[in-house]
N, C-alpha and C. Protein backbone atom coordinates (compact mmCIF):
# COMPACT_ATOMS: atom_id res chain seq x y z
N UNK A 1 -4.79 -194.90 34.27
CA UNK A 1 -6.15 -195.37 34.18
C UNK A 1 -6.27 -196.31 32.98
N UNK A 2 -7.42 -197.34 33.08
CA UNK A 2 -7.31 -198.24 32.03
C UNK A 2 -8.32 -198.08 31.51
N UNK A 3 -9.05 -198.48 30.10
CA UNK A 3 -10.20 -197.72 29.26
C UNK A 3 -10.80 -199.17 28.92
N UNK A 4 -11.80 -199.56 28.48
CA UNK A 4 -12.38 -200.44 27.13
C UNK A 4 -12.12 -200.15 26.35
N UNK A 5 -11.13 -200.46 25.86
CA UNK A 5 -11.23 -199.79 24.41
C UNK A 5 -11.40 -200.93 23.13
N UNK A 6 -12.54 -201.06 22.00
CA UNK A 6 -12.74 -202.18 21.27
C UNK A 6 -12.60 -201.55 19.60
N UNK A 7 -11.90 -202.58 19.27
CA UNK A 7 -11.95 -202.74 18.00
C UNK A 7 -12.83 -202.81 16.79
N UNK A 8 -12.89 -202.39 16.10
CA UNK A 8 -14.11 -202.49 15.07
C UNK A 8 -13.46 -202.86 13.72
N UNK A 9 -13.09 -203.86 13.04
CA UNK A 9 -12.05 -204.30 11.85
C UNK A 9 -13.33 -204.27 10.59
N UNK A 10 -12.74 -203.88 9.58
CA UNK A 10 -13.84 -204.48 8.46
C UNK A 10 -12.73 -204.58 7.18
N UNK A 11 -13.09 -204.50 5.97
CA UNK A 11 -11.88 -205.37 5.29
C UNK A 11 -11.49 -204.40 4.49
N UNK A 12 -11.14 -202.67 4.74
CA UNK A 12 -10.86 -201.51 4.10
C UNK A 12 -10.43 -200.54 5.45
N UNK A 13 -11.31 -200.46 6.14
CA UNK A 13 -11.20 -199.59 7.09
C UNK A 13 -11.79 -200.30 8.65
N UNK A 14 -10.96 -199.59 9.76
CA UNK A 14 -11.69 -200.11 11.22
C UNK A 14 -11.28 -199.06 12.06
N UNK A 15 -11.22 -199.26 13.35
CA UNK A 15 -11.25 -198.06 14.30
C UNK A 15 -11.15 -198.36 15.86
N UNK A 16 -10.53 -198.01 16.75
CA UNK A 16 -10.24 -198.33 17.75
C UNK A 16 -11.49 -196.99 18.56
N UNK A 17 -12.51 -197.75 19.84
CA UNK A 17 -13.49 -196.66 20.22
C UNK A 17 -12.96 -197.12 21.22
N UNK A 18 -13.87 -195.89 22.25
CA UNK A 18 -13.66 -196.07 23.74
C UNK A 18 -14.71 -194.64 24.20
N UNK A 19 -15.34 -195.05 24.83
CA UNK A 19 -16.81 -194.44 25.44
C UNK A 19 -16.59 -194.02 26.84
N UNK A 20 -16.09 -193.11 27.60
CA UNK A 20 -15.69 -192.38 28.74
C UNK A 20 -16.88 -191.60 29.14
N UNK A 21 -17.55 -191.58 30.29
CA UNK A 21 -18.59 -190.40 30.74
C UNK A 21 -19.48 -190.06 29.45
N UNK A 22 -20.33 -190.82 28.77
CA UNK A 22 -20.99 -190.55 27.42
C UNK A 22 -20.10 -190.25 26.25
N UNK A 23 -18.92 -189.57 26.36
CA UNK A 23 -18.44 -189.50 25.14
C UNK A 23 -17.37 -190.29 24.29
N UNK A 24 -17.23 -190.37 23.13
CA UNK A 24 -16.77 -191.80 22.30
C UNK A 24 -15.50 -190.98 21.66
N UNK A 25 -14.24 -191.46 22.15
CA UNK A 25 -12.84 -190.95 21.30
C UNK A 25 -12.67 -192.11 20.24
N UNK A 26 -12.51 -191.72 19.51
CA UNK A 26 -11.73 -193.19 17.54
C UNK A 26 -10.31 -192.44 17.72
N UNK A 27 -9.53 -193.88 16.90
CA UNK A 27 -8.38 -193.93 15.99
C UNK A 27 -8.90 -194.73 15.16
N UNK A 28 -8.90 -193.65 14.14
CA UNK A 28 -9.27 -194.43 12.71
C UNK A 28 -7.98 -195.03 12.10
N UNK A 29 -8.12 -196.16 10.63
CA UNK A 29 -7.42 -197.14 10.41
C UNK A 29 -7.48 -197.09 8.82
N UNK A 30 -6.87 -197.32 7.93
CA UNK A 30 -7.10 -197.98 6.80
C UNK A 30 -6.23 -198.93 6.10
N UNK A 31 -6.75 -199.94 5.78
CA UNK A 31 -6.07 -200.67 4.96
C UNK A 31 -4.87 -200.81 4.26
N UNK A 32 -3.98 -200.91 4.01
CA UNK A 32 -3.26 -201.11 2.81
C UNK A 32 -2.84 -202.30 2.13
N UNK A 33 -3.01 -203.58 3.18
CA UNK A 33 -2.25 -204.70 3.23
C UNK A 33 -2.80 -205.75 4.16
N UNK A 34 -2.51 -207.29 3.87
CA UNK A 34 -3.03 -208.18 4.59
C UNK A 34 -2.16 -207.57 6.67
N UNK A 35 -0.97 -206.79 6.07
CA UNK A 35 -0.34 -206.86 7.59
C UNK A 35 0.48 -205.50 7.50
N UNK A 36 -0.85 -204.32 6.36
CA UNK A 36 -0.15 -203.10 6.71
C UNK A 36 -1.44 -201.76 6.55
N UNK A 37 -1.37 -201.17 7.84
CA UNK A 37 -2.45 -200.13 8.32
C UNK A 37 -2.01 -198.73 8.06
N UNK A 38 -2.77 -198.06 7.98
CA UNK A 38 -2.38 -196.45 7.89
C UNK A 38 -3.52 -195.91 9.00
N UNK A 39 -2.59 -195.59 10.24
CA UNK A 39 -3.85 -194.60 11.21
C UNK A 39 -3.76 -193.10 10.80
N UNK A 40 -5.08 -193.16 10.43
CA UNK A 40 -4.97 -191.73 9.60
C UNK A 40 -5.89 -190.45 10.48
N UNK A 41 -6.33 -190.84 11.55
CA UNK A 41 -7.40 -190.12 12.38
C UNK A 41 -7.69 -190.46 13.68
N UNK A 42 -6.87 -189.68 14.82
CA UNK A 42 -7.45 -189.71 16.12
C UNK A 42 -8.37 -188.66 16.57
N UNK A 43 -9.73 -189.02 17.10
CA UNK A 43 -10.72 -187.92 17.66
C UNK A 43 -10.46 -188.25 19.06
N UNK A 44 -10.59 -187.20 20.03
CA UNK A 44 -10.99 -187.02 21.33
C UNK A 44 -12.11 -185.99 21.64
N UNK A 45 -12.71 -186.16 22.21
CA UNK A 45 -13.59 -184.59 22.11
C UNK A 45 -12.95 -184.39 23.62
N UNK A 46 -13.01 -182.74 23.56
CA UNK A 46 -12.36 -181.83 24.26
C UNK A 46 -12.97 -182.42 26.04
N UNK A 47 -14.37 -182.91 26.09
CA UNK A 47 -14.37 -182.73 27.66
C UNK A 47 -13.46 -184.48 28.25
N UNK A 48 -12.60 -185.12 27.17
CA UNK A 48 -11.53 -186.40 27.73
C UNK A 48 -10.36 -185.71 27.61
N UNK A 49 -10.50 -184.52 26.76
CA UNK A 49 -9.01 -183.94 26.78
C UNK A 49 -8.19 -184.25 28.29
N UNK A 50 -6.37 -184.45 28.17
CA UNK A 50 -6.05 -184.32 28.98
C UNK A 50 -6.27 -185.89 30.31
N UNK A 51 -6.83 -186.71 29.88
CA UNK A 51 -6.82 -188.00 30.65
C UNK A 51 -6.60 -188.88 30.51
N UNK A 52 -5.71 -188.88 29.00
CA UNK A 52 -5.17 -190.02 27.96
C UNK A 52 -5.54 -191.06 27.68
N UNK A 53 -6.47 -190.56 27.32
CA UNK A 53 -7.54 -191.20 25.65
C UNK A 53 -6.63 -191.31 25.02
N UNK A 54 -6.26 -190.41 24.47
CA UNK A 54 -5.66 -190.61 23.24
C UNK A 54 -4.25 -191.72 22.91
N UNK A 55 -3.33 -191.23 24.07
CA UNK A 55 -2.75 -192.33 24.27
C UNK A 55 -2.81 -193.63 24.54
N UNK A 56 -4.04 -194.09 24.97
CA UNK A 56 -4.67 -195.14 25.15
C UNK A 56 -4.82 -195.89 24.07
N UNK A 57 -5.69 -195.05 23.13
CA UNK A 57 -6.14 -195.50 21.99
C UNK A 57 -4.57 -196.03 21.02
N UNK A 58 -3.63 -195.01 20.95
CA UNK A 58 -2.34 -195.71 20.49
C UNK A 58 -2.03 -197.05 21.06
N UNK A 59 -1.88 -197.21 22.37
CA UNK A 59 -1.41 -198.02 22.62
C UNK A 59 -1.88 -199.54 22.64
N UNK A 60 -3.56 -199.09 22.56
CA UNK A 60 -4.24 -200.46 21.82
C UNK A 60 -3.84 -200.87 20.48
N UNK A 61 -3.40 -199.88 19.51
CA UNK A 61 -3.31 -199.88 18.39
C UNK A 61 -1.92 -200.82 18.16
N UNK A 62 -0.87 -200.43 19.17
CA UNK A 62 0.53 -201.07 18.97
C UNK A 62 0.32 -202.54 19.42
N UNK A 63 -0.38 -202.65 20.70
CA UNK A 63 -0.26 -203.45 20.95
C UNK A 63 -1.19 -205.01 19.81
N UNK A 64 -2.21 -204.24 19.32
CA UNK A 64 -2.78 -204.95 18.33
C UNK A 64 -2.14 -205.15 17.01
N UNK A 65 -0.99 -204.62 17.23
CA UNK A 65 -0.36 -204.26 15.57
C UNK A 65 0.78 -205.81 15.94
N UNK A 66 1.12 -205.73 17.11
CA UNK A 66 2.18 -206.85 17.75
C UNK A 66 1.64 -208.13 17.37
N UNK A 67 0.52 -208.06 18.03
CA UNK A 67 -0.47 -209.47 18.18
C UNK A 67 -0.56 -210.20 16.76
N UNK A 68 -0.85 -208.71 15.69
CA UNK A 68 -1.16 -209.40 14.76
C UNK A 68 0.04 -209.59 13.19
N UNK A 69 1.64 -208.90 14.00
CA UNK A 69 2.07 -209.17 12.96
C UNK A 69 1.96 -208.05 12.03
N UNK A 70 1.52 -206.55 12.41
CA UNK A 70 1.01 -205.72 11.56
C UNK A 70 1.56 -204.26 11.52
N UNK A 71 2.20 -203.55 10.62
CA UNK A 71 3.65 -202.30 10.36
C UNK A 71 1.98 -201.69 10.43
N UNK A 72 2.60 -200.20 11.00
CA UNK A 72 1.73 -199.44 11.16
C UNK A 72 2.42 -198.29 10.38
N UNK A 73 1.66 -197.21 9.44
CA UNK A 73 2.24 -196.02 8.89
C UNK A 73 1.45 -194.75 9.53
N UNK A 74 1.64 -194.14 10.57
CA UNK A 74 1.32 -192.95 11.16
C UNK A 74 1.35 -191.72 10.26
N UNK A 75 0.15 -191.79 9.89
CA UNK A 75 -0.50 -190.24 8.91
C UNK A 75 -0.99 -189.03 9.77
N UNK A 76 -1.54 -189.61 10.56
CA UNK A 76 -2.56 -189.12 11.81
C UNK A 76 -1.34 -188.54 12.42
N UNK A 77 -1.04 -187.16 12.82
CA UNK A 77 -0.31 -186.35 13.47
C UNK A 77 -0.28 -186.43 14.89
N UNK A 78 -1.11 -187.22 15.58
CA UNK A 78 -1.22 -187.44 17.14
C UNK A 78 -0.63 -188.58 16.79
N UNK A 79 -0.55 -189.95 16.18
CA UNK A 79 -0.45 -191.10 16.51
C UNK A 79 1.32 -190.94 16.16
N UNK A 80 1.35 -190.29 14.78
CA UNK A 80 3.33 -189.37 14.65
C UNK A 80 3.69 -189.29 15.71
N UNK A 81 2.88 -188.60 16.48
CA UNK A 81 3.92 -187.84 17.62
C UNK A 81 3.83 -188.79 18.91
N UNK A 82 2.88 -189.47 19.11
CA UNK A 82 3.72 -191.04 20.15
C UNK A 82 4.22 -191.88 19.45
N UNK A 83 4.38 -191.67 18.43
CA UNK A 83 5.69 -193.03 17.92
C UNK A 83 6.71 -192.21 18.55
N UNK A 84 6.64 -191.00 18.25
CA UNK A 84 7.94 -190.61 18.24
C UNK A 84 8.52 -190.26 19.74
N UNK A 85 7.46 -190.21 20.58
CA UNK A 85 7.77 -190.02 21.70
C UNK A 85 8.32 -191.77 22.72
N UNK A 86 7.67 -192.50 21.87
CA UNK A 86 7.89 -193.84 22.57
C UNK A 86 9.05 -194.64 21.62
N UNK A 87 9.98 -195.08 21.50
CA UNK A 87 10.96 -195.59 20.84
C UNK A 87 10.99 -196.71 20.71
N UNK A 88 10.52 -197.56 22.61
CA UNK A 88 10.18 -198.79 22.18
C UNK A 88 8.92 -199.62 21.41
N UNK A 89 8.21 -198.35 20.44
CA UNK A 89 7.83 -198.73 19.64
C UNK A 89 7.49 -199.01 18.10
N UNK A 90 8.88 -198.50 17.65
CA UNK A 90 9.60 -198.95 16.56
C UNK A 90 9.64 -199.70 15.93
N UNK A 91 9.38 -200.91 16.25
CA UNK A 91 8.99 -202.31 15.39
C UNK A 91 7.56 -202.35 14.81
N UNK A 92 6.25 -201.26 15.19
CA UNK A 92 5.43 -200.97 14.82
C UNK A 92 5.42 -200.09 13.64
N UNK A 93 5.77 -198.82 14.09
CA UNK A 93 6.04 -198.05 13.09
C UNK A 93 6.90 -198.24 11.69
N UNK A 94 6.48 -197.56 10.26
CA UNK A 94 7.84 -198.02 9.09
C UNK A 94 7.85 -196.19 8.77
């Protein structure tokens, strides 16, 4: 399944949303660098559990990290564990 999922950038912190059946899942973001992020926070609320939100939301994240040229450092223990599950996305992750 494919989501909206939009970006929200500001010049410290931003956030990847996506609004399913009324409710709103984030991957939060922070700063470190003109071309280096720390996702430090994925929310899902429990009634998207299971329809991959969450993975979604990563994969906007990589793919925005590509676009823009931008190392991602996975703090956020969900976003850890699809790096680690996806390999070909390694050039994202440091």
């Amino acid at each position: 399944m494919t989501y909206d999922i939009r970006k929200e950038d500001g010049e410290t912190k931003g956030r990847f949303t996506v609004t399913v059946d009324g409710h709103e899942a984030e991957l939060t973001y922070s700063r470190m660098s003109p071309h280096r992020i720390i996702a430090d926070h994925t929310g899902v609320p429990d009634a998207l559990g299971g329809k991959g939100v969450g993975k979604a939301l990563v994969e906007a994240l990589v793919a925005d990290a590509r676009a823009t040229g931008t190392t991602v450092v996975a703090l956020c223990p969900f976003v850890k564990a699809q790096a680690k599950r996806h390999p070909e996305w390694a050039d994202v992750f440091v």
